[in-house]
N, C-alpha and C. Protein backbone atom coordinates (compact mmCIF):
# COMPACT_ATOMS: atom_id res chain seq x y z
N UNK A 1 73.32 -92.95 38.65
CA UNK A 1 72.22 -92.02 38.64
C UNK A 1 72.53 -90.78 37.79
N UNK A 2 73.69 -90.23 38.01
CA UNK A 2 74.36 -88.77 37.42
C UNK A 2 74.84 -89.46 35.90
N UNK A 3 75.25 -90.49 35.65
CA UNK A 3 76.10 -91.17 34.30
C UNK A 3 77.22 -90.73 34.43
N UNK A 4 78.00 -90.60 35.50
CA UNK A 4 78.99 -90.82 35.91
C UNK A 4 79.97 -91.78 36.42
N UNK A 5 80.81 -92.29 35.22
CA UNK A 5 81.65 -93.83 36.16
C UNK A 5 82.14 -93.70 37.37
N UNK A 6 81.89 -94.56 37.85
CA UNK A 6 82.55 -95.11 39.40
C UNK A 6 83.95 -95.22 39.10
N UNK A 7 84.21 -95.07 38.30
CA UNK A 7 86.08 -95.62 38.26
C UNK A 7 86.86 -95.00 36.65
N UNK A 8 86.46 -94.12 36.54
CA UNK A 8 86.89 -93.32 35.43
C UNK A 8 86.13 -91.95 35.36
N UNK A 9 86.28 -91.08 36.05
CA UNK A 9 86.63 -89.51 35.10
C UNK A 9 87.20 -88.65 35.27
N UNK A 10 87.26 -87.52 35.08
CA UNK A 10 88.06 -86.66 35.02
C UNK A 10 87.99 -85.34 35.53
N UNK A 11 88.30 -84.63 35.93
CA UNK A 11 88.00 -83.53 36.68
C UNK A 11 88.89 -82.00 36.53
N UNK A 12 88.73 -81.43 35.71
CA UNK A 12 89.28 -80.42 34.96
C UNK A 12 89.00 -78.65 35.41
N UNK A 13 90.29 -77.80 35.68
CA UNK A 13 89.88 -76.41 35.83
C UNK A 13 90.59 -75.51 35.39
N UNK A 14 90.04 -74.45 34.13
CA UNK A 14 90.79 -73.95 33.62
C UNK A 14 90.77 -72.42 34.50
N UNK A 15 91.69 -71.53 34.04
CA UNK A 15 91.62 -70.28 34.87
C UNK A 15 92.21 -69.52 33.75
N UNK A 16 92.69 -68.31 33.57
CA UNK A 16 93.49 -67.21 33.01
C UNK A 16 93.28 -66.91 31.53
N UNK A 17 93.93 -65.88 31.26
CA UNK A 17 94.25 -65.69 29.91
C UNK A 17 94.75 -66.97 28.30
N UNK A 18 95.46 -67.78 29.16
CA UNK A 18 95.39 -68.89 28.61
C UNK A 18 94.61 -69.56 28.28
N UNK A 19 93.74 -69.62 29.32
CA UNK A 19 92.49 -70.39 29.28
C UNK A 19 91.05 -69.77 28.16
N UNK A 20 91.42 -68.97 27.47
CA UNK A 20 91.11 -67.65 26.81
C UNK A 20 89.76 -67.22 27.56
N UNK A 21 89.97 -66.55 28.87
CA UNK A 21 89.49 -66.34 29.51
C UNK A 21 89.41 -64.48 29.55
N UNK A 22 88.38 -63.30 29.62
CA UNK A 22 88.73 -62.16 29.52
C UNK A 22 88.40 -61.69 31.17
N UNK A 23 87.67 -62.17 32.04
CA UNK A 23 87.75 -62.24 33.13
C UNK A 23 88.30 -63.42 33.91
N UNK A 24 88.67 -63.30 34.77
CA UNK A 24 89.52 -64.47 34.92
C UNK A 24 88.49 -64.64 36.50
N UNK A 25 88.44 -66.54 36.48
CA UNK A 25 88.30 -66.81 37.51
C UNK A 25 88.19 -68.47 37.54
N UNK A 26 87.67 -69.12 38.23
CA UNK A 26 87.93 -71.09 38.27
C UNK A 26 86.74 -71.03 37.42
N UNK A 27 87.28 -72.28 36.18
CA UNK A 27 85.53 -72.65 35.60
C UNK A 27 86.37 -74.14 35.06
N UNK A 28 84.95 -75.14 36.32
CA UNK A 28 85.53 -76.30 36.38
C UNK A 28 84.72 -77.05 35.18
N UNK A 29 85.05 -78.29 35.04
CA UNK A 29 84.53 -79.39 34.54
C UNK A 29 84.77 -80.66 34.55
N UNK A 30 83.75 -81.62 35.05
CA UNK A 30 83.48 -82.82 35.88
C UNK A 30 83.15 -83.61 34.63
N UNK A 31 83.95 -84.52 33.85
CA UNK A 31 83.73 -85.11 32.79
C UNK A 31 83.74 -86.88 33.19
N UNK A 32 82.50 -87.55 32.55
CA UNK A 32 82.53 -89.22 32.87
C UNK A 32 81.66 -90.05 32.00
N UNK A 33 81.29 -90.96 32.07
CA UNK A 33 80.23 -91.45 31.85
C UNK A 33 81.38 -92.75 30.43
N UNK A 34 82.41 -92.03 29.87
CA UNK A 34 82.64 -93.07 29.29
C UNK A 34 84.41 -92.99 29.14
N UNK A 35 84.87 -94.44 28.50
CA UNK A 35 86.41 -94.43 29.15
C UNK A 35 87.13 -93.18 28.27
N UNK A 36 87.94 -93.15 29.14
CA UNK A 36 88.69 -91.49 28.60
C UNK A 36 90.45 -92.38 28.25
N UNK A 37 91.21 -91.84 27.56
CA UNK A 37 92.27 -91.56 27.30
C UNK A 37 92.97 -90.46 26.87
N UNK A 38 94.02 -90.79 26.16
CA UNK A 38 94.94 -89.58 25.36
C UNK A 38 95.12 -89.68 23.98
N UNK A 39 94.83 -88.34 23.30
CA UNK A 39 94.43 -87.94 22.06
C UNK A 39 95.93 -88.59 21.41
N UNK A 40 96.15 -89.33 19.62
CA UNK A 40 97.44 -90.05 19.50
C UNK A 40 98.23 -88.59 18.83
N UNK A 41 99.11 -88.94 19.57
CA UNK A 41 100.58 -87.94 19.00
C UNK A 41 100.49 -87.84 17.78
């Protein structure tokens, strides 16, 4: 209904200065809908 896989995604939260954030606080993100991996070295 959402296009969200049943069996693959990802669920992500960045916070801080790192996050290049100038107020800092949780800012999530709920990522799916298609297969995910890792970017090649």
């Amino acid at each position: 209904e959402l296009g969200i896989s049943k069996d693959s995604y990802r669920f992500i939260i960045n916070t801080s200065a790192k996050a290049g954030q100038t107020v800092f606080h949780m800012h999530a993100h709920l990522l799916g809908g298609e297969e995910m991996g890792w970017p090649e070295a």
